[in-house]
C-alpha atoms as a PDB file:
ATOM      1  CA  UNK A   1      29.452 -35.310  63.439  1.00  0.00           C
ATOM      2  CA  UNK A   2      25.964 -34.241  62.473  1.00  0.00           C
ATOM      3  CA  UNK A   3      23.462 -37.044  61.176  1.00  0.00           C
ATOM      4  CA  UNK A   4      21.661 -35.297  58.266  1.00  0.00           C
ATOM      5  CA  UNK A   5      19.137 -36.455  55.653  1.00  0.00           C
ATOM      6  CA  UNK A   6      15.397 -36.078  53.867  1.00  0.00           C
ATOM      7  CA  UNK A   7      13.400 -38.941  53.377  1.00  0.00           C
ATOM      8  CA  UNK A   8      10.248 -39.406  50.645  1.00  0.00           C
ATOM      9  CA  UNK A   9       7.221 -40.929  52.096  1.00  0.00           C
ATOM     10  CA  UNK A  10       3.690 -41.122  50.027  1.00  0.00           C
ATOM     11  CA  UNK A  11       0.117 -40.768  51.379  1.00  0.00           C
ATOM     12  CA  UNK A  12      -2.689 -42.799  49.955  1.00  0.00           C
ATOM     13  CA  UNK A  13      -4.729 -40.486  47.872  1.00  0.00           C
ATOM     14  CA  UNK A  14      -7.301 -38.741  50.153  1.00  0.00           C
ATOM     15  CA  UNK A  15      -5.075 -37.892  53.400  1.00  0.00           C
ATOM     16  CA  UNK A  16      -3.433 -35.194  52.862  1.00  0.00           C
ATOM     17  CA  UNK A  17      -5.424 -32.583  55.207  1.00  0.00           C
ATOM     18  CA  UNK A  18      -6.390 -35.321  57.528  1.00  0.00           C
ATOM     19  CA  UNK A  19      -2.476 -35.859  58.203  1.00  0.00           C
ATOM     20  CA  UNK A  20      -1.367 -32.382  58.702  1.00  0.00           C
ATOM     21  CA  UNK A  21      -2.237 -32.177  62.790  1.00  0.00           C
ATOM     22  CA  UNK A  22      -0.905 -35.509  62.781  1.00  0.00           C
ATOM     23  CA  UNK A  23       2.558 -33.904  61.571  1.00  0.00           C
ATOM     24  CA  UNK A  24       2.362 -31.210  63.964  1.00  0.00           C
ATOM     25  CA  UNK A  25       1.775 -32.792  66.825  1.00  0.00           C
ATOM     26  CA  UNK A  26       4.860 -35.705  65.580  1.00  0.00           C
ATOM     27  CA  UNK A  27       6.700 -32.759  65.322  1.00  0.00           C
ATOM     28  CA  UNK A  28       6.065 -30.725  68.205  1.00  0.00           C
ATOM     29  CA  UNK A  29       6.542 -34.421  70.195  1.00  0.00           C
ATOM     30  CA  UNK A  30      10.152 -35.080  68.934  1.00  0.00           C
ATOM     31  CA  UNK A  31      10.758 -31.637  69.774  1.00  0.00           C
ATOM     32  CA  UNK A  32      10.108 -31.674  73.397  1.00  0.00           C
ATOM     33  CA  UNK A  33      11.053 -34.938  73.644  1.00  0.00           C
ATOM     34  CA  UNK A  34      14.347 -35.573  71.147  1.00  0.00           C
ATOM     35  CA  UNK A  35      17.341 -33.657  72.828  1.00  0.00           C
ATOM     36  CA  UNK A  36      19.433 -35.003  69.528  1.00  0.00           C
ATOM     37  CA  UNK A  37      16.814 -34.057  66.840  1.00  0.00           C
ATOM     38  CA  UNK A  38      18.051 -31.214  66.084  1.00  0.00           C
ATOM     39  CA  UNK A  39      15.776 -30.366  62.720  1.00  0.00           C
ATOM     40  CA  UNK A  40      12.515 -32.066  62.083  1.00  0.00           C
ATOM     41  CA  UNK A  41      10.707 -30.645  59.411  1.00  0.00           C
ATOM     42  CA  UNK A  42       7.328 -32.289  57.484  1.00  0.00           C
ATOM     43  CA  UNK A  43       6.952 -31.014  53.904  1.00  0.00           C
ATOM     44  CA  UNK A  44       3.933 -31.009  51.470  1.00  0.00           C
ATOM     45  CA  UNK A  45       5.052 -30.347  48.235  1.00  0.00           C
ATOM     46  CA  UNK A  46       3.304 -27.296  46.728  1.00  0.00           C
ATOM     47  CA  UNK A  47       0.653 -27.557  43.971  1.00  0.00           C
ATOM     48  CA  UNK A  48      -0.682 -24.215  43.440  1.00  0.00           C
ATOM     49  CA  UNK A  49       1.572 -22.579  41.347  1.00  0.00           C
ATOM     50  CA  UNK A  50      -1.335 -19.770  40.178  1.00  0.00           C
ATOM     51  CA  UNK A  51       0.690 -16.541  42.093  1.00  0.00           C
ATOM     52  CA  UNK A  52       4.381 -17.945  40.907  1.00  0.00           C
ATOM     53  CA  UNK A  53       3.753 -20.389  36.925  1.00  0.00           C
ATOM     54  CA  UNK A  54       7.415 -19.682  36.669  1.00  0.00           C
ATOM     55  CA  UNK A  55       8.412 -21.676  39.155  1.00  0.00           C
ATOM     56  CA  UNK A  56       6.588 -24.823  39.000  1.00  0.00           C
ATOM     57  CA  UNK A  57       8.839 -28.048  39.268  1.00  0.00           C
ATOM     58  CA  UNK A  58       9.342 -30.203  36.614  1.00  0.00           C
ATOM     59  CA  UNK A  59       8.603 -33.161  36.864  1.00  0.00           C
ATOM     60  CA  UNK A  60       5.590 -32.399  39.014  1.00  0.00           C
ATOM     61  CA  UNK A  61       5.424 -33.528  42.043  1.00  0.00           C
ATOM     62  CA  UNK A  62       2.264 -35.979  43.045  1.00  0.00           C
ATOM     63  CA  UNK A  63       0.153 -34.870  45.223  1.00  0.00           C
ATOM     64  CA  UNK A  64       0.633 -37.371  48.575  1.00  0.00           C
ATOM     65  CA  UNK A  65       4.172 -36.836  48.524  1.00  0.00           C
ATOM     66  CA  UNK A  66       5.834 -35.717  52.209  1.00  0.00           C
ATOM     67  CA  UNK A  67       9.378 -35.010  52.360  1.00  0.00           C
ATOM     68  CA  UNK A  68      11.027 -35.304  56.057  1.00  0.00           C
ATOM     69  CA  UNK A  69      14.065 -33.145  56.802  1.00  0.00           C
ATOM     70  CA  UNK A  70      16.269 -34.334  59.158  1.00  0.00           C
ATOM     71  CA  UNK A  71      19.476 -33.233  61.574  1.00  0.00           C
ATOM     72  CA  UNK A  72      20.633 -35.543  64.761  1.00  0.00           C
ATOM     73  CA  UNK A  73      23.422 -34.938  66.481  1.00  0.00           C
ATOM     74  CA  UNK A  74      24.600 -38.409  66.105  1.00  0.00           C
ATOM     75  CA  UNK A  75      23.918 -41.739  64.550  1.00  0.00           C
ATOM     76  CA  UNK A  76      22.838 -42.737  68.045  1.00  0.00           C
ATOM     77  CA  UNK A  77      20.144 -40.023  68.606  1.00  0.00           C
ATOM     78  CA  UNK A  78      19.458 -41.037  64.876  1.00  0.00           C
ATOM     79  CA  UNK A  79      19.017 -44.513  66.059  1.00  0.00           C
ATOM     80  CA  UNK A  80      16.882 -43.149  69.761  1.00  0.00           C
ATOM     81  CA  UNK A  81      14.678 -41.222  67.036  1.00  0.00           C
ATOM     82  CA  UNK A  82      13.857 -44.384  64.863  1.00  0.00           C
ATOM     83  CA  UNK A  83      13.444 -46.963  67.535  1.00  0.00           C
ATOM     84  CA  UNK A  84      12.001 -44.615  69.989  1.00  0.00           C
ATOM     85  CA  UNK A  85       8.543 -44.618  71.329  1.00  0.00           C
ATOM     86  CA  UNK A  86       6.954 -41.800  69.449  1.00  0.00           C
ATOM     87  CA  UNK A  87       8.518 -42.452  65.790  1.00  0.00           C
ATOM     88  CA  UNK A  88       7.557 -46.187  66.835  1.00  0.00           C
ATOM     89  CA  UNK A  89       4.472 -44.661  67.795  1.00  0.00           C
ATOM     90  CA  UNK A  90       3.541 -42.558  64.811  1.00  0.00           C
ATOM     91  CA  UNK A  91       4.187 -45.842  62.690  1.00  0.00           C
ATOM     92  CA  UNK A  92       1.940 -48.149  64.282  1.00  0.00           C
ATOM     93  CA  UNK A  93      -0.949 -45.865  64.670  1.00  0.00           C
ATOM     94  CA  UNK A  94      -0.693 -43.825  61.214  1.00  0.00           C
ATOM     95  CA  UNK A  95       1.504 -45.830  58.553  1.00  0.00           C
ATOM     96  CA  UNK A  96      -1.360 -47.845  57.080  1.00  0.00           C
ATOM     97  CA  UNK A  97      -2.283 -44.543  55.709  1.00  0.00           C
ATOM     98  CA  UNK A  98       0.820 -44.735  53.426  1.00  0.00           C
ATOM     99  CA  UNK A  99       1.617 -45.812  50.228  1.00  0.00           C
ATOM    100  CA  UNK A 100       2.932 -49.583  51.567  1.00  0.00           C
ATOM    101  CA  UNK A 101       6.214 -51.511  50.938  1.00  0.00           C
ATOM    102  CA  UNK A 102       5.733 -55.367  50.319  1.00  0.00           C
ATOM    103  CA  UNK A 103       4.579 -56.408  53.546  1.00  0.00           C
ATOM    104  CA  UNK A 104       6.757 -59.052  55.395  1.00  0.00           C
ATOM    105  CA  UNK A 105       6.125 -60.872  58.457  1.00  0.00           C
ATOM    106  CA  UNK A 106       8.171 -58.869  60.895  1.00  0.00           C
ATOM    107  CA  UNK A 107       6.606 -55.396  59.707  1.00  0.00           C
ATOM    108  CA  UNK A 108       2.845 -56.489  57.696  1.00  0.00           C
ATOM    109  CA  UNK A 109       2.353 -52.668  58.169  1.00  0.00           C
ATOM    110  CA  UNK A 110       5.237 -51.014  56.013  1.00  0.00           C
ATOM    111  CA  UNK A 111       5.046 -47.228  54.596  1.00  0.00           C
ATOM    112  CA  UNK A 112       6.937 -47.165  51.412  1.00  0.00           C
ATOM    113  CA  UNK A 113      10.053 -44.703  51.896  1.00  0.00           C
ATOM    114  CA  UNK A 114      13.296 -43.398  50.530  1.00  0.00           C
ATOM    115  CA  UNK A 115      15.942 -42.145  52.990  1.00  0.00           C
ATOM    116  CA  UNK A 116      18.906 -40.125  51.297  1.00  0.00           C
ATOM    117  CA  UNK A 117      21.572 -39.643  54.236  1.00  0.00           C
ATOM    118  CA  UNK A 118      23.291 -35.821  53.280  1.00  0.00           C
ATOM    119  CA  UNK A 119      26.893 -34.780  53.310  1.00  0.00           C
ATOM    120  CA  UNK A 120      26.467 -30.781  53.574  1.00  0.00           C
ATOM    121  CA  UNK A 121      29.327 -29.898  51.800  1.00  0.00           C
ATOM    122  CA  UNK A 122      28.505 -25.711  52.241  1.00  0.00           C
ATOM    123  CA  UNK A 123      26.142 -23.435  53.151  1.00  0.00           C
ATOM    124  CA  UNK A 124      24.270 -22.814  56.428  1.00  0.00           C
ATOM    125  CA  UNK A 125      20.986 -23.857  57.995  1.00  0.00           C
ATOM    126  CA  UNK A 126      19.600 -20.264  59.539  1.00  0.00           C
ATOM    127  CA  UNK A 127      20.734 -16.895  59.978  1.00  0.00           C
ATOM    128  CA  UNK A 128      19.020 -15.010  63.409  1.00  0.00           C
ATOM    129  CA  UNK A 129      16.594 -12.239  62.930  1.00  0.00           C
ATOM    130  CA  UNK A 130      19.599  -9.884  64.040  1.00  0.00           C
ATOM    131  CA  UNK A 131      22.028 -11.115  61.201  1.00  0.00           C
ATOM    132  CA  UNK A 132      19.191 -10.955  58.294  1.00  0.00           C
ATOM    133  CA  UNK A 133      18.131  -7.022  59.773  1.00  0.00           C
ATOM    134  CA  UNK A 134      22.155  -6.051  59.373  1.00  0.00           C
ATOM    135  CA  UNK A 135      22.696  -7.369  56.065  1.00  0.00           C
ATOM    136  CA  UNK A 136      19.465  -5.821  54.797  1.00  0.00           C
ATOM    137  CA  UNK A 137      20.650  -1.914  56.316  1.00  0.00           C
ATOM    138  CA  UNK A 138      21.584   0.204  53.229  1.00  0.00           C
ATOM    139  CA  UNK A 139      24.887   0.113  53.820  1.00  0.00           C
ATOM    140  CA  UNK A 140      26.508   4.173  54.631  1.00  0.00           C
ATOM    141  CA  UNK A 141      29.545   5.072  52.697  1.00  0.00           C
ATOM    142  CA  UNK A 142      31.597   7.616  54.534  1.00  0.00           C
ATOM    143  CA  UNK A 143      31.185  11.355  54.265  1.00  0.00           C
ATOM    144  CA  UNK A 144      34.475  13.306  54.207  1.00  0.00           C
ATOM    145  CA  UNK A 145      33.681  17.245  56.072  1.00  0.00           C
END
């Protein structure tokens, strides 16, 4: 059984772009490094809504907002990911600059989350390249001689 979820984490106001490598590299870390991560996404919410106004959320979203996307392969890699020494990492060298939680004395340093744990009850998570180029083919109907 798949472990999936998002979780809601805010940035104190001013580091936004400074946090974006920081994501990437996270990211591109877990990857190479998390056999049972199998999604690991980092998401700004988007602001600019100049080329799209009918599509702007409601409520909007505040700026500093990050939303995590997240598939292991098990509440144990779950567990490896959240424990483990780059998540652990990330935390101790980057969560002061989040929106804190009430400090306590086992974690003084405490981002301020919410984790919602999913239940997919349909859909799919990605099609290949191959898949999306056949269903786009106008499709032929048959010629009779």
């Amino acid at each position: 059984m798949t472990i999936s979820l998002y979780s809601n984490w805010w940035l104190k106001q001013g580091n936004e772009e400074m946090m974006k490598p920081v994501f990437k590299s996270l990211a591109e870390d877990i990857l190479r490094s998390e056999a049972g991560t199998l999604t690991y996404m980092v998401n700004y919410p988007v602001l600019d809504f100049s080329a799209a106004p009918q599509f702007i959320s409601e409520p909007f979203p505040r700026p500093g907002a990050i939303t995590f996307m997240e598939r292991y392969a098990s509440w144990d890699a779950f567990d490896a990911h959240v424990n483990g020494p780059i998540f652990q990492g990330f935390l101790a060298k980057y969560g002061q600059y989040f929106v804190q939680a009430a400090p306590t004395k086992e974690k003084p340093v405490s981002p301020f989350i919410q984790v919602v744990f999913l239940d997919m009850v349909a859909g799919f998570v990605e099609r290949s390249p191959d898949e999306v180029a056949s269903l786009m083919k106008p499709k032929v109907s048959g010629s009779r001689a």
